[in-house]
N, C-alpha and C. Protein backbone atom coordinates (compact mmCIF):
# COMPACT_ATOMS: atom_id res chain seq x y z
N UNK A 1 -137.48 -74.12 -142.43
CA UNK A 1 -136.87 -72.85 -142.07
C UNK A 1 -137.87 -71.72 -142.33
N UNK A 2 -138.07 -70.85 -141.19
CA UNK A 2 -139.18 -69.94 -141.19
C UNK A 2 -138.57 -68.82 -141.57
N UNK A 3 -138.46 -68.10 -142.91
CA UNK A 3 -137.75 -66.59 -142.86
C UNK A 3 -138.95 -65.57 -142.72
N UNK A 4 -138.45 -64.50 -142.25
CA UNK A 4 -139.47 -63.47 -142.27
C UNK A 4 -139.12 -62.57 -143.18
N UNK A 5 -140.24 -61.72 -143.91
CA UNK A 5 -139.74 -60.94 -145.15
C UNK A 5 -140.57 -59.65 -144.91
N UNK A 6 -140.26 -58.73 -144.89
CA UNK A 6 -140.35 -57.59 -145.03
C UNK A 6 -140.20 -56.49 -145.94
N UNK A 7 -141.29 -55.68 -146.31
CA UNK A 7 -140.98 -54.77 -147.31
C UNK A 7 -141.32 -53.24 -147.22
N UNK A 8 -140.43 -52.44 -147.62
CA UNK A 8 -140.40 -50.86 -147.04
C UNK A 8 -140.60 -49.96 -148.12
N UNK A 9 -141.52 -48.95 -147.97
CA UNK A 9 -141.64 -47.93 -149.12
C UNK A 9 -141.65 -46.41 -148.41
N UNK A 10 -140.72 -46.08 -148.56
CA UNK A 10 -140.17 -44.68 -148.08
C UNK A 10 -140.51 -43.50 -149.31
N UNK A 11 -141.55 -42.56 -148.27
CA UNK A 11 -141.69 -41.54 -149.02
C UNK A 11 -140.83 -40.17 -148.54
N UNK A 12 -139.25 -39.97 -148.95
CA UNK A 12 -138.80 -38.95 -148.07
C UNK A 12 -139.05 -37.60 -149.18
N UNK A 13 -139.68 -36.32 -148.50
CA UNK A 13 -139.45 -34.77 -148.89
C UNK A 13 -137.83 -34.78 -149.05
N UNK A 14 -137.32 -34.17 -150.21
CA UNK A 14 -135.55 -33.99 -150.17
C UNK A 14 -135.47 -32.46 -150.28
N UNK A 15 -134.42 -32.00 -149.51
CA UNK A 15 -133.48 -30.18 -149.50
C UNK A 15 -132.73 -30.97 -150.28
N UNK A 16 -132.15 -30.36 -151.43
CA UNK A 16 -131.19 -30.22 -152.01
C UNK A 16 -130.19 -29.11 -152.31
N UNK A 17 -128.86 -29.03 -151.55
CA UNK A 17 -128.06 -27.75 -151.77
C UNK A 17 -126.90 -27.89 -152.88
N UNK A 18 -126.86 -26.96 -154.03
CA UNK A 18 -126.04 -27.06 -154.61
C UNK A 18 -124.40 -26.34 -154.14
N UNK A 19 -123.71 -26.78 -153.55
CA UNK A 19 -122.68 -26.08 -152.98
C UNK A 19 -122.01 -24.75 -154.18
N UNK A 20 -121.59 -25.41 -155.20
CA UNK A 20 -120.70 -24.53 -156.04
C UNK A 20 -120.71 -24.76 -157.78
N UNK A 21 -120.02 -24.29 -158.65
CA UNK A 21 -120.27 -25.11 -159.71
C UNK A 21 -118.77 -24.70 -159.95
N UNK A 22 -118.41 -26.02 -160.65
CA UNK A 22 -116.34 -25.86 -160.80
C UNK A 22 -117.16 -26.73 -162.36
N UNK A 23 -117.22 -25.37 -163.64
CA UNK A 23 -117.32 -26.01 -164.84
C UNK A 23 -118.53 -26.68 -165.42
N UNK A 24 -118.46 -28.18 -165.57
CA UNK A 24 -119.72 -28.62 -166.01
C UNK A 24 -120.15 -29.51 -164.46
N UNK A 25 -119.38 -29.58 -163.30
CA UNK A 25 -119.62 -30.27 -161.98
C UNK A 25 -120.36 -29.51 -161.23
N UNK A 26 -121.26 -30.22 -161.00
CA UNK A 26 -122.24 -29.33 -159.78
C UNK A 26 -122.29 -30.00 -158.27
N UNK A 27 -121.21 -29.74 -157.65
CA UNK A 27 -121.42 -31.23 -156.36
C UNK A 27 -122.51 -30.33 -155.31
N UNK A 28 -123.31 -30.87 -154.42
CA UNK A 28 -124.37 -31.04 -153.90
C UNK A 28 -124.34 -31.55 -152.85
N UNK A 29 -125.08 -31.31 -151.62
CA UNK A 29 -125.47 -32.26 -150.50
C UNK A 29 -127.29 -32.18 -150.60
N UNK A 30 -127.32 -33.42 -150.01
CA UNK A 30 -128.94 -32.94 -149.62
C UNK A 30 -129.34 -34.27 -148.43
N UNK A 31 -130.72 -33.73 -147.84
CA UNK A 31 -130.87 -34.33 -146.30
C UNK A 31 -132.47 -34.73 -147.30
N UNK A 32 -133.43 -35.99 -146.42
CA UNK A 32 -134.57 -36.09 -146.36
C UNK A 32 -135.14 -36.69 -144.96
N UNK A 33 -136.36 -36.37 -144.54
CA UNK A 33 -136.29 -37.31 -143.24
C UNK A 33 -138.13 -37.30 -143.76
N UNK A 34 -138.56 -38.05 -142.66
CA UNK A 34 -140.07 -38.29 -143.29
C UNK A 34 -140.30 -40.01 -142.38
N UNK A 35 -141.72 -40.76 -142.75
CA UNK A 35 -141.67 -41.96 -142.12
C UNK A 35 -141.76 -43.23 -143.23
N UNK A 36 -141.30 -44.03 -142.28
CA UNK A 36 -141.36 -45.67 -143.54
C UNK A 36 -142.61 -45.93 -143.44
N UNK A 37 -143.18 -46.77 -144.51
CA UNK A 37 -144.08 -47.12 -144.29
C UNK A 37 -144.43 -48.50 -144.61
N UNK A 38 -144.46 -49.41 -143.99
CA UNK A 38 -144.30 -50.90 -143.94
C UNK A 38 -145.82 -51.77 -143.88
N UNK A 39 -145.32 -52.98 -145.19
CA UNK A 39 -146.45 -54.15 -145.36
C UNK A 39 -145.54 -54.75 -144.88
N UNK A 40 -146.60 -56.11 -145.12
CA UNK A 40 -146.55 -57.46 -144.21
C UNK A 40 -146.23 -57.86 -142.93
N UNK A 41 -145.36 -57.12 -142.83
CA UNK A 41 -145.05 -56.87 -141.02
C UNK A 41 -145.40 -55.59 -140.40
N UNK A 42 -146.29 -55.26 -139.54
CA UNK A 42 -146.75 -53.84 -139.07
C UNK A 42 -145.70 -53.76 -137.95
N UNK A 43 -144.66 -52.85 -137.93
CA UNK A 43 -143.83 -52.54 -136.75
C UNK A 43 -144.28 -51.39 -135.98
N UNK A 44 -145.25 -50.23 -136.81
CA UNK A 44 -146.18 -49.45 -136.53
C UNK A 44 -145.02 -48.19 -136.96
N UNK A 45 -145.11 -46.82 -136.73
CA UNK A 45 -144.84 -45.88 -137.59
C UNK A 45 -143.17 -45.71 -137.65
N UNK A 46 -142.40 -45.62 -138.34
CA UNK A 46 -140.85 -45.95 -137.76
C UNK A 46 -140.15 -44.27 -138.72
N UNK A 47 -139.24 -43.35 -138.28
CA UNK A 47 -139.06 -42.25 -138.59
C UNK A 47 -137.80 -41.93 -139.11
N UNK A 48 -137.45 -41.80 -140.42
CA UNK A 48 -136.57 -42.03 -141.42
C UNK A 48 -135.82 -40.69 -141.66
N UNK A 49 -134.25 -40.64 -141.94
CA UNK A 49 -133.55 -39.84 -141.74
C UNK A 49 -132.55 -40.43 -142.98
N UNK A 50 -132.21 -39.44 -144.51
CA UNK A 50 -131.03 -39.54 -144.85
C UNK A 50 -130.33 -38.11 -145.10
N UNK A 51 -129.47 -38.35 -145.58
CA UNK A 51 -127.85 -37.38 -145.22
C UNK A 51 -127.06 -37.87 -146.54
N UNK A 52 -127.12 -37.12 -147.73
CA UNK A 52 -126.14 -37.61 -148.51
C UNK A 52 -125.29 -36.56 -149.39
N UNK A 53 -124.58 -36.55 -150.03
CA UNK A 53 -123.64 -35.74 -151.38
C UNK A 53 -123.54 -36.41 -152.52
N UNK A 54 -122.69 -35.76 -153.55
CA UNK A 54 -122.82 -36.46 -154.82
C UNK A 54 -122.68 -35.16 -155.44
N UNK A 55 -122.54 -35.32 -157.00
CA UNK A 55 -121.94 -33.99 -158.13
C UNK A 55 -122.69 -34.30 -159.26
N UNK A 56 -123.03 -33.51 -159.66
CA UNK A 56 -123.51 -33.58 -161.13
C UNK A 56 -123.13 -33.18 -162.41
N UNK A 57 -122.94 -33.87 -163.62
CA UNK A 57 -122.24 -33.31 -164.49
C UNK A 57 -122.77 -33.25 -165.71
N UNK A 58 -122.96 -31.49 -165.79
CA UNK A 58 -124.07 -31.41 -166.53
C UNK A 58 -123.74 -31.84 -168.36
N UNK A 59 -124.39 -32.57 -169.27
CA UNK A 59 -124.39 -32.74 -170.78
C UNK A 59 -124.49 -31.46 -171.04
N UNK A 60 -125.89 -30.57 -171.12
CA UNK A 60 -126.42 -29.63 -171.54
C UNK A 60 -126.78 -28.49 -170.26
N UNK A 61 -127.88 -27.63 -170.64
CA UNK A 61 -128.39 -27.25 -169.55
C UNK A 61 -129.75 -27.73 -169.09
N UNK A 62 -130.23 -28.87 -169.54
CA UNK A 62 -131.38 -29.70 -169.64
C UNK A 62 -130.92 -30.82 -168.54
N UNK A 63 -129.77 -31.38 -169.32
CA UNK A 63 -129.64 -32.78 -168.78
C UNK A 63 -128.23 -33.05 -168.28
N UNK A 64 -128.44 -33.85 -166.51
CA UNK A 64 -126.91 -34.25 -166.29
C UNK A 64 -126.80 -35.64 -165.14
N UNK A 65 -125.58 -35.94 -165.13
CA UNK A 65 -125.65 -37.15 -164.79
C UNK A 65 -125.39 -36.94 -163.03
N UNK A 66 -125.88 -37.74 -162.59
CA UNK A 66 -125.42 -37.48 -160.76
C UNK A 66 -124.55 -39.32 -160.75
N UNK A 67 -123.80 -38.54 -159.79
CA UNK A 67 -122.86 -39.72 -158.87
C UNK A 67 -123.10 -39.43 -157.92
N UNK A 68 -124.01 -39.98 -156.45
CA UNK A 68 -123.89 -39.53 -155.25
C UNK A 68 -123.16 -40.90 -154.38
């Protein structure tokens, strides 16, 4: 059985918007787009797009935890 394996290292730039703060929650969206960049298999330049949210809840004003 012949599998093929492939491996991807994505360097995306991220916007991060903090929408609001309700307390110690900071919820957030943020976008990155940028290209993959692929060993062992050359598919040649392929152009990467994410889109996500998530909140943060801050311990301190140093340090906080994200759920996205």
């Amino acid at each position: 059985m012949n599998l093929r394996h492939q491996d991807t290292i994505s360097v995306l730039p991220t916007v991060e918007l903090c929408l609001m703060k309700l307390g110690q929650f900071s919820p957030y969206v943020h976008m990155s787009f940028g290209e993959d960049t692929a060993f062992r298999i050359n598919p040649g330049n392929t152009f990467a797009w994410r889109l996500g949210w998530g909140t943060a809840y801050r311990l301190n004003e140093r340090v906080a935890l994200n759920a996205e």
